[in-house]
PDB file of N, CA and C in Angstrom:
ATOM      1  N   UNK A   1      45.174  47.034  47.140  1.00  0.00           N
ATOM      2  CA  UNK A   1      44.437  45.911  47.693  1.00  0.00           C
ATOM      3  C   UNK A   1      44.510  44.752  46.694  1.00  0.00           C
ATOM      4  N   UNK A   2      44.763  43.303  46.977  1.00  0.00           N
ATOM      5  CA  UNK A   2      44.862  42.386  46.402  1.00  0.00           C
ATOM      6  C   UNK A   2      43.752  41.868  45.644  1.00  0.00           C
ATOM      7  N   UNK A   3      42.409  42.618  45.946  1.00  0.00           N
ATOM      8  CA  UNK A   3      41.394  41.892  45.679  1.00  0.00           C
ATOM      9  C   UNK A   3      41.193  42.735  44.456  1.00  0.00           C
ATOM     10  N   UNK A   4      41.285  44.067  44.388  1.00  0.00           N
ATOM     11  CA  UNK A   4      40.837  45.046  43.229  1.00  0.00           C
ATOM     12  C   UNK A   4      41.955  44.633  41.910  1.00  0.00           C
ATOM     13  N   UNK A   5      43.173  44.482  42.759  1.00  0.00           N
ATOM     14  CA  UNK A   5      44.265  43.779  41.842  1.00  0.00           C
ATOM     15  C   UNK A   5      43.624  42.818  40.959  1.00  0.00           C
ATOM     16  N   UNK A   6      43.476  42.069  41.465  1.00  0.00           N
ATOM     17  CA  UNK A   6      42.661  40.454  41.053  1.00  0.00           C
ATOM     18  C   UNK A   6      41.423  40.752  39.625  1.00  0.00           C
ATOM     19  N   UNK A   7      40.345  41.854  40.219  1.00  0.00           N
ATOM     20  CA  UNK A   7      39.193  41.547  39.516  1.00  0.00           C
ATOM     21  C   UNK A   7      40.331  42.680  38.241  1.00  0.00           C
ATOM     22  N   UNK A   8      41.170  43.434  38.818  1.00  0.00           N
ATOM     23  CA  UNK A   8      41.269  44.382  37.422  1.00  0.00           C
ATOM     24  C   UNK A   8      42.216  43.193  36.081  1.00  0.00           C
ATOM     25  N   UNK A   9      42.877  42.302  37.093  1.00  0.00           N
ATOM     26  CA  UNK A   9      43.405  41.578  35.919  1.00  0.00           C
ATOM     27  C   UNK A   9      42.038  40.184  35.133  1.00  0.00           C
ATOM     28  N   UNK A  10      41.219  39.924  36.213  1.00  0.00           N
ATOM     29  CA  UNK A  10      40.355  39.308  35.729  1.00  0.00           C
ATOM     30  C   UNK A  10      39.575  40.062  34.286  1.00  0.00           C
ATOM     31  N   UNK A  11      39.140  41.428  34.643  1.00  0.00           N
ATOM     32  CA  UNK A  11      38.385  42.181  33.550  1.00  0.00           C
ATOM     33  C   UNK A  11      39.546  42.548  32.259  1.00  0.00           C
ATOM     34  N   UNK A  12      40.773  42.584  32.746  1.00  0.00           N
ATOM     35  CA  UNK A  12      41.490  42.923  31.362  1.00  0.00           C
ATOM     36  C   UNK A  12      41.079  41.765  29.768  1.00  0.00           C
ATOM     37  N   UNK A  13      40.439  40.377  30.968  1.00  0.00           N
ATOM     38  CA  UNK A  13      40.941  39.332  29.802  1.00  0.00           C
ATOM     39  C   UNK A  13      39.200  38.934  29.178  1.00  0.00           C
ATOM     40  N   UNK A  14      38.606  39.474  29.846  1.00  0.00           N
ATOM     41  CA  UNK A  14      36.715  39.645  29.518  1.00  0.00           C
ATOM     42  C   UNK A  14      36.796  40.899  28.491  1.00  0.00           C
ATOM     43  N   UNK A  15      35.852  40.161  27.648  1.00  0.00           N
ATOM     44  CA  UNK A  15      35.479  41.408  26.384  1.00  0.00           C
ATOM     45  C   UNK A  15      34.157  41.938  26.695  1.00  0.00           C
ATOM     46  N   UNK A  16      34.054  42.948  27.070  1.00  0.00           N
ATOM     47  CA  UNK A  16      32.434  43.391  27.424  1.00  0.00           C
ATOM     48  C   UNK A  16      31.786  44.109  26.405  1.00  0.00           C
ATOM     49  N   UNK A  17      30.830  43.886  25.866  1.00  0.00           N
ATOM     50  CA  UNK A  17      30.172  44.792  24.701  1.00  0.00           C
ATOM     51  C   UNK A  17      28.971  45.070  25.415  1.00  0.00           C
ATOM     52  N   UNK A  18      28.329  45.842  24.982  1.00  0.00           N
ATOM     53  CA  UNK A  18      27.193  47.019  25.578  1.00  0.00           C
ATOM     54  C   UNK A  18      25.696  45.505  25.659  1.00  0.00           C
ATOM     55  N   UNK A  19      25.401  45.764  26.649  1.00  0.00           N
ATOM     56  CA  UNK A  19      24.122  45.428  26.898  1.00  0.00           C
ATOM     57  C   UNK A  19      22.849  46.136  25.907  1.00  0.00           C
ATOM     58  N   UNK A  20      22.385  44.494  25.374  1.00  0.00           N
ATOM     59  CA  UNK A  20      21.842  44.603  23.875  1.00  0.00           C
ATOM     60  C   UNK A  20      20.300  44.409  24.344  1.00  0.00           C
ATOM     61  N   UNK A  21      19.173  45.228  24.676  1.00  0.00           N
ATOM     62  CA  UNK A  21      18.026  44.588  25.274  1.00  0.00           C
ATOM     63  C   UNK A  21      17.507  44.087  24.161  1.00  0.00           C
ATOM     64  N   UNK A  22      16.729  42.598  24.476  1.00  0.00           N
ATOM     65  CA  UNK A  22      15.969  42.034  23.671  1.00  0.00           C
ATOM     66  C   UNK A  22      14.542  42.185  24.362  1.00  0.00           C
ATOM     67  N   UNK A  23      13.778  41.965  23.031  1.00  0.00           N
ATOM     68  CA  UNK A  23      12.366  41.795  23.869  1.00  0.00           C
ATOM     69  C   UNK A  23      11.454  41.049  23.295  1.00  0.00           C
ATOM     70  N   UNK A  24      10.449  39.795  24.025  1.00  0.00           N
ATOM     71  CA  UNK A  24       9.927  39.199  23.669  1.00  0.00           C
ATOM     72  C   UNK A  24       8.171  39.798  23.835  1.00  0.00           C
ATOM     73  N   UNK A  25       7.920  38.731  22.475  1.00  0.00           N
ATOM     74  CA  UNK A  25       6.429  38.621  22.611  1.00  0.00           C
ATOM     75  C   UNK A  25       5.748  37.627  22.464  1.00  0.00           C
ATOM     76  N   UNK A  26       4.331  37.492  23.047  1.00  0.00           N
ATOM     77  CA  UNK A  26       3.459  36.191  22.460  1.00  0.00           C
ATOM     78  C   UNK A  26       2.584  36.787  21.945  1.00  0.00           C
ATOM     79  N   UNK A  27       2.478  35.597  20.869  1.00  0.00           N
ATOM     80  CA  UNK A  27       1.205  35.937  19.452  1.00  0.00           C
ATOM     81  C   UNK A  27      -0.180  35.738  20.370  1.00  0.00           C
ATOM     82  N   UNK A  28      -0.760  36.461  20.364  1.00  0.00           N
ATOM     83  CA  UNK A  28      -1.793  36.144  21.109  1.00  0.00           C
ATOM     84  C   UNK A  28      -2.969  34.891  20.477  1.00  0.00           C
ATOM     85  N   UNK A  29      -3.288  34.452  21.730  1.00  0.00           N
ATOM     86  CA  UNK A  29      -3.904  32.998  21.275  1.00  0.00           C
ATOM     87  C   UNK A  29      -5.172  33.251  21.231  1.00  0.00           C
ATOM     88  N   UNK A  30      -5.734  32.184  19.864  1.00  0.00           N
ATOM     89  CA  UNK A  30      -7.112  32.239  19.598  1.00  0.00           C
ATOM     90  C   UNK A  30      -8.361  31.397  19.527  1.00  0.00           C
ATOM     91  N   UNK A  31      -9.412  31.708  19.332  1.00  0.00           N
ATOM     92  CA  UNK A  31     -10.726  30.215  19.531  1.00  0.00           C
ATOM     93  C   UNK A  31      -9.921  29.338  18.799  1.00  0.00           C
ATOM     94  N   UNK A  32      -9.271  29.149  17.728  1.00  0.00           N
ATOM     95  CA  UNK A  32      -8.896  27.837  16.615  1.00  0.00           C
ATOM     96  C   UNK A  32      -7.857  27.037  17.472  1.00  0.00           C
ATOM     97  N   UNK A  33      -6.499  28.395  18.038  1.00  0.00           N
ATOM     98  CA  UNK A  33      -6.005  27.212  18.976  1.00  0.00           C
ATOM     99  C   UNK A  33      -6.476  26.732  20.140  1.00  0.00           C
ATOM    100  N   UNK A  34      -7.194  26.996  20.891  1.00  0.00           N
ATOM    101  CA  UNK A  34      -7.546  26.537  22.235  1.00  0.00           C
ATOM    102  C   UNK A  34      -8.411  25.566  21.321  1.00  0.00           C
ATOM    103  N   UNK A  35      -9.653  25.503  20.741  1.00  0.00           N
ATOM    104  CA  UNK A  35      -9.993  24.481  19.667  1.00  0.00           C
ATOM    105  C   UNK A  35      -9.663  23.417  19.463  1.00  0.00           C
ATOM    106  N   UNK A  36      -8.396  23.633  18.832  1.00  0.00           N
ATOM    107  CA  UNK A  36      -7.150  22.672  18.794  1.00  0.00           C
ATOM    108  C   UNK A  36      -7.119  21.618  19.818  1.00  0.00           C
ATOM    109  N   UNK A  37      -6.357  22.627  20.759  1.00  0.00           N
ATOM    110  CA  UNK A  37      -6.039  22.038  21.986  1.00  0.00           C
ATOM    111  C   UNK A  37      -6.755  20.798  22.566  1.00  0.00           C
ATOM    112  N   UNK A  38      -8.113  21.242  22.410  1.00  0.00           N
ATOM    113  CA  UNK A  38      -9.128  20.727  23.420  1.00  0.00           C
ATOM    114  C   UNK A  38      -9.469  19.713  22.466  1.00  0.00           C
ATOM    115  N   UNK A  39      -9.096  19.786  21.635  1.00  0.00           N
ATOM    116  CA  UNK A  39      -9.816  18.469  20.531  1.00  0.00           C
ATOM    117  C   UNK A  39      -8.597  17.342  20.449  1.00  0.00           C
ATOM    118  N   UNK A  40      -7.625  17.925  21.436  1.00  0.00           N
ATOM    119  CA  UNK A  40      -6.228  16.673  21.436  1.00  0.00           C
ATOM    120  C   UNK A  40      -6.239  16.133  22.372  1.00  0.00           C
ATOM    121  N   UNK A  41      -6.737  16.383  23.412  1.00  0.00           N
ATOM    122  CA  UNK A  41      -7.367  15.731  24.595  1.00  0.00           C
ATOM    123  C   UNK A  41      -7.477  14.876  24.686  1.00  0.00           C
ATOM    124  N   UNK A  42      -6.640  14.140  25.711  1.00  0.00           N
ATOM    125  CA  UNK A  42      -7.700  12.389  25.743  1.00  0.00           C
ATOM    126  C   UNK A  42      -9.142  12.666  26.411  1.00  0.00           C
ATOM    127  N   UNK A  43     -10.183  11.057  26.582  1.00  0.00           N
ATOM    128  CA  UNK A  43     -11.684  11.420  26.835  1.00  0.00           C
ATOM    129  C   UNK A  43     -11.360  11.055  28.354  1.00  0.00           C
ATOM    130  N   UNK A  44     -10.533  11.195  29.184  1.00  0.00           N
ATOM    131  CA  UNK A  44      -9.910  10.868  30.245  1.00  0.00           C
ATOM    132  C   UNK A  44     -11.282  11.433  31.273  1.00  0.00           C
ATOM    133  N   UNK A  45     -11.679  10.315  31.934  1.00  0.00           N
ATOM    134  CA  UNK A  45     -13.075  11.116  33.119  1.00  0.00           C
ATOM    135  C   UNK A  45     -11.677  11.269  34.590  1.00  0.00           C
ATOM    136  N   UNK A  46     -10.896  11.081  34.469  1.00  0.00           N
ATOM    137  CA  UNK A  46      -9.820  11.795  35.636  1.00  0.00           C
ATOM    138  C   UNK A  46     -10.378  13.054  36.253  1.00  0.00           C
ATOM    139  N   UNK A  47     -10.824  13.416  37.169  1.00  0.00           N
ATOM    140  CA  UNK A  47     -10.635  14.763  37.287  1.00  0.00           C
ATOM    141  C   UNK A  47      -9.660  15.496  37.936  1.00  0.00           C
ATOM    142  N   UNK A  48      -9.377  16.612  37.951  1.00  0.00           N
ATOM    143  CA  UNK A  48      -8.474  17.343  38.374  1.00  0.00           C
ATOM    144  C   UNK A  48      -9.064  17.995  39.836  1.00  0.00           C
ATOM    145  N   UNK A  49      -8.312  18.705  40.330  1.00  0.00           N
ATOM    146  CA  UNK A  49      -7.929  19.099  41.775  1.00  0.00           C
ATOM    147  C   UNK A  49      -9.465  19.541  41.961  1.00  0.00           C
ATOM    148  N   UNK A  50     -10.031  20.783  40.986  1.00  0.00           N
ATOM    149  CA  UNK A  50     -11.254  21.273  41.019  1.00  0.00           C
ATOM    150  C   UNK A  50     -12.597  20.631  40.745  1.00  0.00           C
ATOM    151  N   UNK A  51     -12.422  19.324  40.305  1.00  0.00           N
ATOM    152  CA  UNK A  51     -13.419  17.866  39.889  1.00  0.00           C
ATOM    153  C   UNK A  51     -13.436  17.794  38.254  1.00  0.00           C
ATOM    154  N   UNK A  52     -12.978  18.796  37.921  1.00  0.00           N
ATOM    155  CA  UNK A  52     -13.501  18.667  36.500  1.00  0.00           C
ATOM    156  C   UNK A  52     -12.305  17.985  35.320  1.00  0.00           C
ATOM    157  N   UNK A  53     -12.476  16.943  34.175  1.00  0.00           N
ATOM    158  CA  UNK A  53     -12.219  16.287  33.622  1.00  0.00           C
ATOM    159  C   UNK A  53     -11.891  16.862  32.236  1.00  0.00           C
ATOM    160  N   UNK A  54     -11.035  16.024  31.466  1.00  0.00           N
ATOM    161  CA  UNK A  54     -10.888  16.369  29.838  1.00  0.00           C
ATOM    162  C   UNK A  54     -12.428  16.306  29.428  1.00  0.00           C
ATOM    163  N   UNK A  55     -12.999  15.250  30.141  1.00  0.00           N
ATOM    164  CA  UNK A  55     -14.477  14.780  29.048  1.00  0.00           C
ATOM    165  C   UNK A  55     -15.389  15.905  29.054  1.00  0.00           C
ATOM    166  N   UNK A  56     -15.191  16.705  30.361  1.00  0.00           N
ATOM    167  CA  UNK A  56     -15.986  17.896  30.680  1.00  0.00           C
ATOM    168  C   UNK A  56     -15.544  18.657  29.559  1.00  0.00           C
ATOM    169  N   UNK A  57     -14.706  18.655  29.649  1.00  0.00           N
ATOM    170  CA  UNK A  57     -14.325  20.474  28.796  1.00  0.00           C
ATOM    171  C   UNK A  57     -14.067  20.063  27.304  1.00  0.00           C
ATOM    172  N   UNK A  58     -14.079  18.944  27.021  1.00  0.00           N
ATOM    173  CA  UNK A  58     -14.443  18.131  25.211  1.00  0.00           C
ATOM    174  C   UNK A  58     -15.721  18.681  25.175  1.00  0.00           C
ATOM    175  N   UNK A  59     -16.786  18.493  26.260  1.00  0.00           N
ATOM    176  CA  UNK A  59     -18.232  18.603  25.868  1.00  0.00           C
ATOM    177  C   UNK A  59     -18.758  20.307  26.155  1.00  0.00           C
ATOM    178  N   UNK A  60     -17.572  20.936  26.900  1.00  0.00           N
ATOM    179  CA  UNK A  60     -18.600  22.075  26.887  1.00  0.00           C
ATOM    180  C   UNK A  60     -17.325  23.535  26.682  1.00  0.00           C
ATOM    181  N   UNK A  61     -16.556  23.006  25.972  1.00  0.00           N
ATOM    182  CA  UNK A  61     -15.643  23.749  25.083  1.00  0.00           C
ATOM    183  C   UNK A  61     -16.540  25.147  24.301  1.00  0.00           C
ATOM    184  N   UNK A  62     -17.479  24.207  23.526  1.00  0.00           N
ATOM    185  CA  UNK A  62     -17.674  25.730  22.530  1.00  0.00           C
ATOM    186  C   UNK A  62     -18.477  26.707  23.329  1.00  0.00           C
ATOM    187  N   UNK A  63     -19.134  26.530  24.521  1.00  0.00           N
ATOM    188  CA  UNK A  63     -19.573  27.224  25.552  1.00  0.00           C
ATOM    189  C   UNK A  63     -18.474  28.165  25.771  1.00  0.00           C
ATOM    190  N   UNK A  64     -17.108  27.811  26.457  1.00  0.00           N
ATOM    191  CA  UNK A  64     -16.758  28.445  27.329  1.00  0.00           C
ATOM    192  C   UNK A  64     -15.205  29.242  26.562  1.00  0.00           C
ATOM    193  N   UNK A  65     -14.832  28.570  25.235  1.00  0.00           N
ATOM    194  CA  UNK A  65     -13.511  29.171  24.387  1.00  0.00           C
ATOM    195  C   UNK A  65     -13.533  30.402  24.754  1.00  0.00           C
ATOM    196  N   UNK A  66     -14.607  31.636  24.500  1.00  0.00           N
ATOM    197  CA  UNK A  66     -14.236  32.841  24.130  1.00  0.00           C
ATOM    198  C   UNK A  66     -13.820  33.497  25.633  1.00  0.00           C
ATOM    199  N   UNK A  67     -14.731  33.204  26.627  1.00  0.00           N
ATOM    200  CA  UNK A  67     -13.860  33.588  27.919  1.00  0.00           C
ATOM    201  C   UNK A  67     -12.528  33.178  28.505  1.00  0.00           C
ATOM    202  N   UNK A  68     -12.108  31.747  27.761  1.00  0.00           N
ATOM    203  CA  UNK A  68     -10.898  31.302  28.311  1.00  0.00           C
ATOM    204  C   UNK A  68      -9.638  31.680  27.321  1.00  0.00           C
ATOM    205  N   UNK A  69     -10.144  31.748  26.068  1.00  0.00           N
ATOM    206  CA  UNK A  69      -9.445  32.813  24.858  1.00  0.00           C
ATOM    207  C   UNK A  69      -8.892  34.235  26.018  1.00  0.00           C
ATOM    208  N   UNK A  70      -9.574  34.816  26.394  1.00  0.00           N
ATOM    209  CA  UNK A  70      -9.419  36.270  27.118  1.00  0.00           C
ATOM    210  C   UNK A  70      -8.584  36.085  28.076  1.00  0.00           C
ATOM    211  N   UNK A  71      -8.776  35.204  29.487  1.00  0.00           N
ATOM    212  CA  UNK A  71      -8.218  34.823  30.507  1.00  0.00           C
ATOM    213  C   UNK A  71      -6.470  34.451  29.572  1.00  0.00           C
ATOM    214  N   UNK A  72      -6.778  33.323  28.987  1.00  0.00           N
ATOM    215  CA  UNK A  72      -4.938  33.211  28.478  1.00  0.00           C
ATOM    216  C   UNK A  72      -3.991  34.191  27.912  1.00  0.00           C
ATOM    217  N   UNK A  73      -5.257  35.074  27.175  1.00  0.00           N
ATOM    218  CA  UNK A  73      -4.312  36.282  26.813  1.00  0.00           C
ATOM    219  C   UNK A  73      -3.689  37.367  27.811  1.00  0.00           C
ATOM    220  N   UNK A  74      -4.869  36.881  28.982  1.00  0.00           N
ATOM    221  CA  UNK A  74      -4.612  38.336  29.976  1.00  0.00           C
ATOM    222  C   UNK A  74      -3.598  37.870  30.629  1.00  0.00           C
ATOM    223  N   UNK A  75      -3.846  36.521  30.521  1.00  0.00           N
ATOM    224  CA  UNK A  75      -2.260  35.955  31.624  1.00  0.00           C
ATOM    225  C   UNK A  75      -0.622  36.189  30.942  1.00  0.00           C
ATOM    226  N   UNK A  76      -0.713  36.048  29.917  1.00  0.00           N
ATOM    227  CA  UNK A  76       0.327  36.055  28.792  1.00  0.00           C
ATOM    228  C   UNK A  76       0.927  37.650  28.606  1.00  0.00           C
ATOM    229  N   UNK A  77      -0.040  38.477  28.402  1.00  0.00           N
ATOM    230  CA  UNK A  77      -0.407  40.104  28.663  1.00  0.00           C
ATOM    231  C   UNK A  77       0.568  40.844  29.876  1.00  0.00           C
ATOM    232  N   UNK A  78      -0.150  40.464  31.108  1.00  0.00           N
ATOM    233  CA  UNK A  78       0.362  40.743  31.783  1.00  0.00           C
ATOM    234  C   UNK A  78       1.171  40.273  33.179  1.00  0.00           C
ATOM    235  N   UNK A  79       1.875  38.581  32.364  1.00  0.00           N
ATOM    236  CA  UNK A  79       3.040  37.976  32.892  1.00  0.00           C
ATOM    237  C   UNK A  79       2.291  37.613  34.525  1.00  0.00           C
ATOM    238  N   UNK A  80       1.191  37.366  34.603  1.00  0.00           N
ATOM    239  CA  UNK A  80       1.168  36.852  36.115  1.00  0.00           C
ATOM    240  C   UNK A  80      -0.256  35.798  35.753  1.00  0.00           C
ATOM    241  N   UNK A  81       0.801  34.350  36.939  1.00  0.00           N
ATOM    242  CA  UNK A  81      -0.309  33.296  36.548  1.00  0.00           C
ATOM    243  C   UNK A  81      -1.164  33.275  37.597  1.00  0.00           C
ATOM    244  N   UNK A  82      -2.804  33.070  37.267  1.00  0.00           N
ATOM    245  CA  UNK A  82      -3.350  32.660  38.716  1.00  0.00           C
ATOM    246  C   UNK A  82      -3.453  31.851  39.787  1.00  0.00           C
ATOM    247  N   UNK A  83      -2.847  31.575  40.615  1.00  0.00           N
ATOM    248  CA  UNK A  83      -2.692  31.080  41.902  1.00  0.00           C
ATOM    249  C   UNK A  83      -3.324  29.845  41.797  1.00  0.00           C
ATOM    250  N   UNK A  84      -4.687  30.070  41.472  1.00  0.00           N
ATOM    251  CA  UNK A  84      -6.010  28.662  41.097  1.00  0.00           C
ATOM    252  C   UNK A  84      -5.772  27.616  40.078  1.00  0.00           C
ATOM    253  N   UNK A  85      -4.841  28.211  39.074  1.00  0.00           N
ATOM    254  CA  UNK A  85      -4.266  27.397  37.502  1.00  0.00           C
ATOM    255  C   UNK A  85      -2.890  26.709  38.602  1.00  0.00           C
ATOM    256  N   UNK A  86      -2.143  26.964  39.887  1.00  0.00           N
ATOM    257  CA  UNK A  86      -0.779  26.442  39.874  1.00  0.00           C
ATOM    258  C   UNK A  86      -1.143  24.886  40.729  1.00  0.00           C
ATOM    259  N   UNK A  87      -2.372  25.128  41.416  1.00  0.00           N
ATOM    260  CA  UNK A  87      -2.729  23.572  41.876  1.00  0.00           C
ATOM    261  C   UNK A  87      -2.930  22.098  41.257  1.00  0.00           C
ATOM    262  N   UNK A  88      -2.053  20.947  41.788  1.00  0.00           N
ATOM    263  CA  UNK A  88      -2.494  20.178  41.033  1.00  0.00           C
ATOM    264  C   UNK A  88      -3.030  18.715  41.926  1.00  0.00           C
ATOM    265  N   UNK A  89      -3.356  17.704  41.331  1.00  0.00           N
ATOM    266  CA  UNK A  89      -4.236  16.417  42.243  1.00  0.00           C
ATOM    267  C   UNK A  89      -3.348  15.472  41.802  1.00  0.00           C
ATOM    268  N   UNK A  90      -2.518  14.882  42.446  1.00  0.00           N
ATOM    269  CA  UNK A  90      -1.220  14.085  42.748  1.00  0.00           C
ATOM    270  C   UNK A  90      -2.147  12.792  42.410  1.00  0.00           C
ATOM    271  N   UNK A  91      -1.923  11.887  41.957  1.00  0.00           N
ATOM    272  CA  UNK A  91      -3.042  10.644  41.634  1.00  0.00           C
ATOM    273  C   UNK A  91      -1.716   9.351  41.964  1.00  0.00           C
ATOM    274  N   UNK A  92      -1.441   8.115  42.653  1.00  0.00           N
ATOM    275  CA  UNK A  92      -0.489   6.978  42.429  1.00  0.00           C
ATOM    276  C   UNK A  92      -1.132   6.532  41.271  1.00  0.00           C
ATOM    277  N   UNK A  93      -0.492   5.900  40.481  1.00  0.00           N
ATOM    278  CA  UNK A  93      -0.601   4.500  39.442  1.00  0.00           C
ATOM    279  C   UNK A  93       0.347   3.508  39.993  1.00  0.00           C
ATOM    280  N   UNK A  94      -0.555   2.546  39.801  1.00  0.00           N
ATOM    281  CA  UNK A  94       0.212   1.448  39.858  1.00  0.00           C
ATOM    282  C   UNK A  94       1.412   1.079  38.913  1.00  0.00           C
ATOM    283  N   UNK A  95       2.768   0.767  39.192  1.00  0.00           N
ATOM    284  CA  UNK A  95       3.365   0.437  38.015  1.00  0.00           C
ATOM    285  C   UNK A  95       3.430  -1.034  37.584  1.00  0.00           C
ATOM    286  N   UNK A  96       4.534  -1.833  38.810  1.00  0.00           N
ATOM    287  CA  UNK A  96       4.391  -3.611  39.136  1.00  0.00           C
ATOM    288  C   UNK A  96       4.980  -3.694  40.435  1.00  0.00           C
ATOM    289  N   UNK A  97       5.092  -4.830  40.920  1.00  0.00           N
ATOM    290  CA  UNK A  97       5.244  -5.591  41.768  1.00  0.00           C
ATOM    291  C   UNK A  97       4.502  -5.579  42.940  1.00  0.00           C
ATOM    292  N   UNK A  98       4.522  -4.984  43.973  1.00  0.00           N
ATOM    293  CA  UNK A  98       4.374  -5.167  45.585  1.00  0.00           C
ATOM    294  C   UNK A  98       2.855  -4.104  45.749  1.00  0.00           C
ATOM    295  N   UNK A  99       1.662  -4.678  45.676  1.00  0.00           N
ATOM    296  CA  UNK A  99       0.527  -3.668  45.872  1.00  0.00           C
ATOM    297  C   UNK A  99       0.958  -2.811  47.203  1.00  0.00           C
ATOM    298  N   UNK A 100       1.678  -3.269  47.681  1.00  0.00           N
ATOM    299  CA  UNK A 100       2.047  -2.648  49.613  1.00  0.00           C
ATOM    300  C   UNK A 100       2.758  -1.878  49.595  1.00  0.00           C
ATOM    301  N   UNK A 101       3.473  -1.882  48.898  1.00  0.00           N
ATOM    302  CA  UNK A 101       4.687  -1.406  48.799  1.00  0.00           C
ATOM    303  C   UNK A 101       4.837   0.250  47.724  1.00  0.00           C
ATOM    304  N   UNK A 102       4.972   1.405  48.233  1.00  0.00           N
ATOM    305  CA  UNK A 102       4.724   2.462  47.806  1.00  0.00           C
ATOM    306  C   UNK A 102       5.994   3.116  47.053  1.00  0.00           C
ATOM    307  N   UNK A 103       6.801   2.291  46.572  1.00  0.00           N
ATOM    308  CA  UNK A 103       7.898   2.121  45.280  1.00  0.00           C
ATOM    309  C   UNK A 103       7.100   1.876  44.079  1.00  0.00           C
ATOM    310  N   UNK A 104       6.198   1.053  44.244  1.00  0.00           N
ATOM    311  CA  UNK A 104       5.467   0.353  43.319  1.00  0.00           C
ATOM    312  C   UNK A 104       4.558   0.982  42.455  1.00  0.00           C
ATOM    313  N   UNK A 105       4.817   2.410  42.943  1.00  0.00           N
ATOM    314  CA  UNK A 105       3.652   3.059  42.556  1.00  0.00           C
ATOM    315  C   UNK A 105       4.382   4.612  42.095  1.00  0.00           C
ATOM    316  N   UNK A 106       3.714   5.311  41.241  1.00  0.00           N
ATOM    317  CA  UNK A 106       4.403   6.603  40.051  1.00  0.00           C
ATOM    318  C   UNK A 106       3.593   7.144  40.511  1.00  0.00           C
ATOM    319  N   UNK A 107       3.726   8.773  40.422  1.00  0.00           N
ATOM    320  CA  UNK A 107       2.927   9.715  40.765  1.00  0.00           C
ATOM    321  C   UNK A 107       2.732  10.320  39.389  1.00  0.00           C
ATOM    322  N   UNK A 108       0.902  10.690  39.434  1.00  0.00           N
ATOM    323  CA  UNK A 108       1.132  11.335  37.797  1.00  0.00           C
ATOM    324  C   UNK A 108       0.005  12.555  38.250  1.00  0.00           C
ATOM    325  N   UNK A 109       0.530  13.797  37.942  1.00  0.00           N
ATOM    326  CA  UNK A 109      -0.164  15.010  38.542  1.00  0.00           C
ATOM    327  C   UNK A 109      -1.443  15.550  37.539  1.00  0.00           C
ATOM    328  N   UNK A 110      -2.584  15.805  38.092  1.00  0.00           N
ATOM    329  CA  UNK A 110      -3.734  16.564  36.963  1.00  0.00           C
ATOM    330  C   UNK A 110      -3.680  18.082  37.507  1.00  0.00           C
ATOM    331  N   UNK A 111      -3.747  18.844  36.257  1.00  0.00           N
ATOM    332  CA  UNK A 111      -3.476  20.104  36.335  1.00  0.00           C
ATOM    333  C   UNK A 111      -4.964  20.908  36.027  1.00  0.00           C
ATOM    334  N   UNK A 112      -5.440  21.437  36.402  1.00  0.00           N
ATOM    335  CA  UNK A 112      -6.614  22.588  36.275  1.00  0.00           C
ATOM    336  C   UNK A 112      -6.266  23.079  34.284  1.00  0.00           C
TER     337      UNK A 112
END
C-alpha cells in the first residue's frame, strides 16, 4: 500500500526517543502573597460582574485572606476552576471621536 510506504519512509528520517514524563507543580500560595496582591490594587470603585470592587476587598482583605488562601490552593490542587471565578462585566470606555459611534469605544473586562 502506498500509504504505509509513505509513513515508513517518513519515520525512517524522524528520530524518536522515549517519551520523557515531566511533571509540574505550584508552590502553594500564601496570606503574604495574596497580601501582596491586594495591596497592588488600584482603589478602583468599578465593580465587577458580582458588584464588588478593588476598594471592597483593599478594605476587607484581612477578614477574608485565610479562606481565599484555601480556595486558591484548592483550585491549583486540584486543576479545576470555578465556573463563578470565569464570569466577567464587559464595561465600553470611551476612547475619541464619535460619542455615537460604537468604534469609538474599547471594551475593558472586570473579573471576579
Amino acid at each position: 500500500d502506498n500509504f504505509d510506504l509513505a509513513i515508513q519512509n517518513v519515520n525512517s528520517f524522524i528520530s524518536c526517543r522515549p517519551f520523557e514524563r515531566k511533571y509540574f507543580a505550584w508552590k502553594p500560595i500564601t496570606i503574604k502573597d495574596v497580601l501582596l496582591c491586594v495591596s497592588e490594587f488600584s482603589s478602583s470603585q468599578s465593580e465587577d460582574f458580582y458588584g464588588f470592587s478593588n476598594k471592597i476587598f483593599k478594605e476587607i482583605i484581612d477578614t477574608i485572606v485565610e479562606p481565599l488562601v484555601y480556595i486558591f490552593n484548592m483550585i491549583l490542587d486540584q486543576g479545576i476552576f470555578p465556573s463563578k471565578l470565569k464570569v466577567v462585566k464587559i464595561t465600553p470606555i470611551f476612547k475619541k471621536g464619535d460619542r455615537n459611534c460604537p468604534s469609538s469605544y474599547r471594551p475593558i473586562s472586570l473579573v471576579p
